[in-house]
C-alpha atoms as a PDB file:
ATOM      1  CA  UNK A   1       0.000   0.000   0.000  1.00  0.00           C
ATOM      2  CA  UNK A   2       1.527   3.525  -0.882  1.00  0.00           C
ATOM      3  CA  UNK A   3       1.040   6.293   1.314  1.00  0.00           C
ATOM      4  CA  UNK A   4       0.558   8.900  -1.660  1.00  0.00           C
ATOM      5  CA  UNK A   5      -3.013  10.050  -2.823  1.00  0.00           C
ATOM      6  CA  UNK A   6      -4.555   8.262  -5.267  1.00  0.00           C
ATOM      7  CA  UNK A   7      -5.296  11.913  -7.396  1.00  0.00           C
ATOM      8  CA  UNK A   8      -2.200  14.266  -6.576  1.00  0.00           C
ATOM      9  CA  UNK A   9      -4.267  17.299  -8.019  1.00  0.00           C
ATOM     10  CA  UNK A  10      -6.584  16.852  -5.544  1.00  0.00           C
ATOM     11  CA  UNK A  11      -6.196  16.794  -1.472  1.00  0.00           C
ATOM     12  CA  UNK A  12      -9.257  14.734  -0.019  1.00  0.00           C
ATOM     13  CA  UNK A  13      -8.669  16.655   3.086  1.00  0.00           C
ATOM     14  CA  UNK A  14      -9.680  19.867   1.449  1.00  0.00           C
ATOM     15  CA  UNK A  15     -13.290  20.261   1.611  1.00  0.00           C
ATOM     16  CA  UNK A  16     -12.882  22.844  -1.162  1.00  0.00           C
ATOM     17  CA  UNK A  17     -11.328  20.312  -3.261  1.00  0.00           C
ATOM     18  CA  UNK A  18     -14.216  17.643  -2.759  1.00  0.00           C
ATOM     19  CA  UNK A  19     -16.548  19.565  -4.187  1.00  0.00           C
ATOM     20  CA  UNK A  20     -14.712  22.273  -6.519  1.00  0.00           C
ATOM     21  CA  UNK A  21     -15.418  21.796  -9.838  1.00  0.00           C
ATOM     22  CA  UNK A  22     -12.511  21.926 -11.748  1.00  0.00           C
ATOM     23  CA  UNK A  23     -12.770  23.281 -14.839  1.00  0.00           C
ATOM     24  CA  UNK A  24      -9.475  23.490 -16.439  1.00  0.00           C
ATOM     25  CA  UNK A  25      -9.089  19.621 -15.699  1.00  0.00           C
ATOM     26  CA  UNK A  26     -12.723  19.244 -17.484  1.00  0.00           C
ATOM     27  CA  UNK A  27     -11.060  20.808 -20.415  1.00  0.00           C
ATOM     28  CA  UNK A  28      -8.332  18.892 -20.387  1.00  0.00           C
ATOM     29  CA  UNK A  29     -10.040  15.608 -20.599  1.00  0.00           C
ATOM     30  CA  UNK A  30     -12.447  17.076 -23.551  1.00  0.00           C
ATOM     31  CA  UNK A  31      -9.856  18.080 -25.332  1.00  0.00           C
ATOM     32  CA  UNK A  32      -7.695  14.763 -24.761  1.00  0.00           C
ATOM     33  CA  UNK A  33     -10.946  12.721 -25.151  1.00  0.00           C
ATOM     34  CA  UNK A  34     -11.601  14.302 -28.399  1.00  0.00           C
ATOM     35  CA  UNK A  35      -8.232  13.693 -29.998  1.00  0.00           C
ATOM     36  CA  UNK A  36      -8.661  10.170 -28.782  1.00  0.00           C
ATOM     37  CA  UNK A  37     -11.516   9.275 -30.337  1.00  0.00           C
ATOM     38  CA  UNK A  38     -10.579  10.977 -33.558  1.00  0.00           C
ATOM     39  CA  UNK A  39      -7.221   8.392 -33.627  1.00  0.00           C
ATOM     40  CA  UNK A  40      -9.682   5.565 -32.803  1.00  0.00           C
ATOM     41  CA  UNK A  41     -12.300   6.222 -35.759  1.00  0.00           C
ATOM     42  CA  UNK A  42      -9.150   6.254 -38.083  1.00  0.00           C
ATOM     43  CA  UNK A  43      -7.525   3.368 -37.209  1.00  0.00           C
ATOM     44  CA  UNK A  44     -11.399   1.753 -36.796  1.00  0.00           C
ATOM     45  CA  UNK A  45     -12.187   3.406 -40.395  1.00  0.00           C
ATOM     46  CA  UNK A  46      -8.543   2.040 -41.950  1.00  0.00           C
ATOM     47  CA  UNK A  47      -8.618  -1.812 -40.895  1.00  0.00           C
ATOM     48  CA  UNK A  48     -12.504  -2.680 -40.463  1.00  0.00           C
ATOM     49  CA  UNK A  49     -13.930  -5.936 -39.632  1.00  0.00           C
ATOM     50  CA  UNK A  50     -17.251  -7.925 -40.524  1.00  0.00           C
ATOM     51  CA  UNK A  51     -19.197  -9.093 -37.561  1.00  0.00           C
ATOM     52  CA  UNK A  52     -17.585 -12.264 -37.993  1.00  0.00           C
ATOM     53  CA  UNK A  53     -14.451 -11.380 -38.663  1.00  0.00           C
ATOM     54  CA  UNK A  54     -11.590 -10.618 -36.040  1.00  0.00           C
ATOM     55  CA  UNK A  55     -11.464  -7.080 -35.162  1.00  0.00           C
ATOM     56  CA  UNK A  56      -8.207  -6.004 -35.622  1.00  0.00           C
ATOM     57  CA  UNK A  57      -8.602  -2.825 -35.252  1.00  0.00           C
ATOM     58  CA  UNK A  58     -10.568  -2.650 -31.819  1.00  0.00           C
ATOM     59  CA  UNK A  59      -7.755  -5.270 -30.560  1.00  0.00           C
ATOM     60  CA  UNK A  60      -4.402  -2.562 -31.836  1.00  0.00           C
ATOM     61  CA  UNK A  61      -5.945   0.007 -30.074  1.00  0.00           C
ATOM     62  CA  UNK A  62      -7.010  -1.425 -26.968  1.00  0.00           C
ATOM     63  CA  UNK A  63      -3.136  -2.949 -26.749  1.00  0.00           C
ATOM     64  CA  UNK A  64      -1.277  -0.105 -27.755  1.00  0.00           C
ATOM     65  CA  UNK A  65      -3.742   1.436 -25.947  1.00  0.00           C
ATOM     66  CA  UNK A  66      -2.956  -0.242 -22.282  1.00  0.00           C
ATOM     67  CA  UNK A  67       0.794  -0.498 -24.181  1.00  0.00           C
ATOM     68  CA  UNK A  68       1.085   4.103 -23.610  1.00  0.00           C
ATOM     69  CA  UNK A  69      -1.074   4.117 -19.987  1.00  0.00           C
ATOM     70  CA  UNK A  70       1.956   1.733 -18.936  1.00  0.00           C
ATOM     71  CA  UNK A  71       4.281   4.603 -20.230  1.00  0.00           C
ATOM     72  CA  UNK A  72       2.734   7.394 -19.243  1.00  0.00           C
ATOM     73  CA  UNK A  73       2.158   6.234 -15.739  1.00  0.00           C
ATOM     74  CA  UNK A  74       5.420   5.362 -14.819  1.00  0.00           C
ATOM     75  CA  UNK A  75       6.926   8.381 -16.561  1.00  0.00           C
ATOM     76  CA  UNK A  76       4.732  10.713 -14.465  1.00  0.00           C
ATOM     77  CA  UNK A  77       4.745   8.793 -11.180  1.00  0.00           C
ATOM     78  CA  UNK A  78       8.145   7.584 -11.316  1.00  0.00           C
ATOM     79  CA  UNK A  79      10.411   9.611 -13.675  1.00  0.00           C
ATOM     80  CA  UNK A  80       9.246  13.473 -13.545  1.00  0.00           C
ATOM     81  CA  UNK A  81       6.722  15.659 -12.261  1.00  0.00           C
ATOM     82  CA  UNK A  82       4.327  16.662 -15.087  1.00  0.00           C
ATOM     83  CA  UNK A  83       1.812  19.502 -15.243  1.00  0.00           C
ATOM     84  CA  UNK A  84      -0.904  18.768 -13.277  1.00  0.00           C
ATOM     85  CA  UNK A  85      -3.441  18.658 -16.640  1.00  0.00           C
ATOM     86  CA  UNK A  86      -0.663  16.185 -18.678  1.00  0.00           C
ATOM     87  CA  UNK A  87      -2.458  12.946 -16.680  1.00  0.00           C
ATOM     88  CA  UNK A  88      -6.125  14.591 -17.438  1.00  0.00           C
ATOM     89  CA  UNK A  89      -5.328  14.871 -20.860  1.00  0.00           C
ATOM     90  CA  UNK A  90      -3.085  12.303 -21.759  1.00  0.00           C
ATOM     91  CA  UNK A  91      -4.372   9.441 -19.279  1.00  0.00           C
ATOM     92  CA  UNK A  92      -8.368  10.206 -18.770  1.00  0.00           C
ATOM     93  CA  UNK A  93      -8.797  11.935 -22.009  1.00  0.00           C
ATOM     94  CA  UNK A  94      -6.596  11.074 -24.706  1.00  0.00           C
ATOM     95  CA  UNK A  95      -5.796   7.695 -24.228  1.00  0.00           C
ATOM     96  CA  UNK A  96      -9.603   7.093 -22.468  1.00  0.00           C
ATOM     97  CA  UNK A  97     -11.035   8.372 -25.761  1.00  0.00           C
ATOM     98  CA  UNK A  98      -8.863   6.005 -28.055  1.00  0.00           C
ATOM     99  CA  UNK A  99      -9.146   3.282 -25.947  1.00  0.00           C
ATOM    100  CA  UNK A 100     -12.579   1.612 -26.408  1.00  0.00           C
ATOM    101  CA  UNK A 101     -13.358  -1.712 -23.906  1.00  0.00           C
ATOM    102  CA  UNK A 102     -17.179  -1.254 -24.860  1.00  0.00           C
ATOM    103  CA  UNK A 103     -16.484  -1.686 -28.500  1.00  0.00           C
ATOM    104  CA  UNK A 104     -15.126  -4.693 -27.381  1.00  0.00           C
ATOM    105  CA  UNK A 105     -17.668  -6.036 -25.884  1.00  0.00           C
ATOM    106  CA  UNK A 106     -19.813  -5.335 -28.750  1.00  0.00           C
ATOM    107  CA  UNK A 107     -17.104  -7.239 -31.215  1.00  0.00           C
ATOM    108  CA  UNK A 108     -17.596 -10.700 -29.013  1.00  0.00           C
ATOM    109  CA  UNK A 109     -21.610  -9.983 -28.965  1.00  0.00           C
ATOM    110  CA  UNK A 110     -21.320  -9.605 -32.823  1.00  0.00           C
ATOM    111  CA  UNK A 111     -18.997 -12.279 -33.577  1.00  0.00           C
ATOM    112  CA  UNK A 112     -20.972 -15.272 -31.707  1.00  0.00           C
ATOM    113  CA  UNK A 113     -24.846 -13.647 -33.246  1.00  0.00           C
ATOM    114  CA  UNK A 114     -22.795 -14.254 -36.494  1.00  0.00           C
ATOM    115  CA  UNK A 115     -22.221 -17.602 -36.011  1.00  0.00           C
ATOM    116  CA  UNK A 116     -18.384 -17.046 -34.926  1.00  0.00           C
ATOM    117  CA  UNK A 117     -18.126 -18.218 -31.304  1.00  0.00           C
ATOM    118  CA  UNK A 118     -14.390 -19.549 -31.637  1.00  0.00           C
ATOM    119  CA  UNK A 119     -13.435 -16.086 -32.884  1.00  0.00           C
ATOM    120  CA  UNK A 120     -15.292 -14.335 -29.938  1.00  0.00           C
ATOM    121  CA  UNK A 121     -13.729 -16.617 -27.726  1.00  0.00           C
ATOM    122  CA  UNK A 122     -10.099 -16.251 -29.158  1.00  0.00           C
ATOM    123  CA  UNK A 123     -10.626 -12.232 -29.398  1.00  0.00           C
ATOM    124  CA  UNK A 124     -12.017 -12.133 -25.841  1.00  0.00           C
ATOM    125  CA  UNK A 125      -9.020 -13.976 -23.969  1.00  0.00           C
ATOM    126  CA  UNK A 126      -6.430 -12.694 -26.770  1.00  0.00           C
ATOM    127  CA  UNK A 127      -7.350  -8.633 -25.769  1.00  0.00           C
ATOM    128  CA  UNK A 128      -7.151  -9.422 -22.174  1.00  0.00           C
ATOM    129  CA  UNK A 129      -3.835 -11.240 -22.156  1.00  0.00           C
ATOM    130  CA  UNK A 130      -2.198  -9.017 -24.664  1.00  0.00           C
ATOM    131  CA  UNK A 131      -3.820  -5.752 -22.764  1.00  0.00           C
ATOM    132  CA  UNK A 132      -2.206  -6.825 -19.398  1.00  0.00           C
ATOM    133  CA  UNK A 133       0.940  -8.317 -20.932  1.00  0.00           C
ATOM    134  CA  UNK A 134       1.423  -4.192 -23.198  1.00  0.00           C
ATOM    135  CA  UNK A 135       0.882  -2.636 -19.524  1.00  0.00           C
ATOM    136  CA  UNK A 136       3.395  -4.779 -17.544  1.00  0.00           C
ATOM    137  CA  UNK A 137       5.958  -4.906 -20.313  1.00  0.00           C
ATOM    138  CA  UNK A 138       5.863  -1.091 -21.215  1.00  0.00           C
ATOM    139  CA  UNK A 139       6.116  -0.357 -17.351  1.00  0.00           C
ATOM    140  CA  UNK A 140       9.051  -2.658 -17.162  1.00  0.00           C
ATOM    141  CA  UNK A 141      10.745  -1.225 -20.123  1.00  0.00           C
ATOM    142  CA  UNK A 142       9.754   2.492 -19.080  1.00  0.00           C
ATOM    143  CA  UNK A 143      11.574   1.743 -15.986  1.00  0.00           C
ATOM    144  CA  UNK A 144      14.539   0.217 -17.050  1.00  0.00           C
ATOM    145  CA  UNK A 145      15.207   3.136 -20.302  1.00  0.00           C
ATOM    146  CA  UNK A 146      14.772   5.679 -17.262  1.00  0.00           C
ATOM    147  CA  UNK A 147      17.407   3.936 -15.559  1.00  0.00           C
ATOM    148  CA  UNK A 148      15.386   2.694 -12.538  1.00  0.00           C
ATOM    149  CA  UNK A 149      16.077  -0.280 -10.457  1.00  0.00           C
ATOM    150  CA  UNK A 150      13.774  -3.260 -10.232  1.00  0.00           C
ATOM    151  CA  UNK A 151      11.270  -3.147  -7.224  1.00  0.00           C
ATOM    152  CA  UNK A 152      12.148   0.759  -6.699  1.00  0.00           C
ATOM    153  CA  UNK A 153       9.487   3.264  -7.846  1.00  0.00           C
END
């Protein structure tokens, strides 16, 4: 268990901060969410998929996805203080906007009412290992190019 706040831009023990609304973060995640979901159309719009087809597209962007979190987290946490909007932008907005676990869901409802079960299957377990297996492995890597030791964050 760390003893560091779960948000750093915000102090629970600030009543003003419970209930402030925070504009300039708001922004930050429209503006990130936006730019998000306009990479996600493309790369949705450049490889697409029939219902019974594997969704390659949904499946790159959810990994590469989970891939930059792992990156950006341990950059921010770990490596150097960042503006208090870059995780609001990049993190919630940007990368929440590209990333799309609801379009998943929709893929493996598609692919089994299309008569593909095996390729719901395979795309359901293949996004969740290859999602958690981009996070760990980017964090791992982030860490070591930033020169920190194992176990030390």
């Amino acid at each position: 268990m760390t003893d560091r706040p779960i948000d750093p831009d915000v102090d629970l023990h600030v009543p003003a901060q419970r209930t402030e609304l925070h504009w300039p973060v708001l922004a930050a995640i429209a503006a990130g969410g936006a730019l998000g979901a306009l990479a996600r159309y493309g790369l949705q719009s450049a490889l697409p998929a029939g219902p019974a087809d594997f969704p390659w597209a949904t499946f790159l962007i959810n990994v590469s996805g989970c891939l930059l979190i792992g990156v950006l987290m341990v950059v921010i946490t770990e490596v150097r203080q960042a503006h208090r909007l870059v995780r609001p932008f990049l993190g919630v907005g940007v990368l929440g906007g590209y990333t799309t676990f609801s379009t998943y869901a929709v893929d493996i409802q598609r692919a089994v009412e299309a008569g593909a079960p095996l390729t719901g299957l395979v795309y359901l377990a293949a996004t969740m290992a290859a999602a958690l297996a981009a996070v760990a492995a980017s964090m791992w890597l982030t860490r070591r190019i930033a020169g920190r030791p194992a176990g030390v964050r």
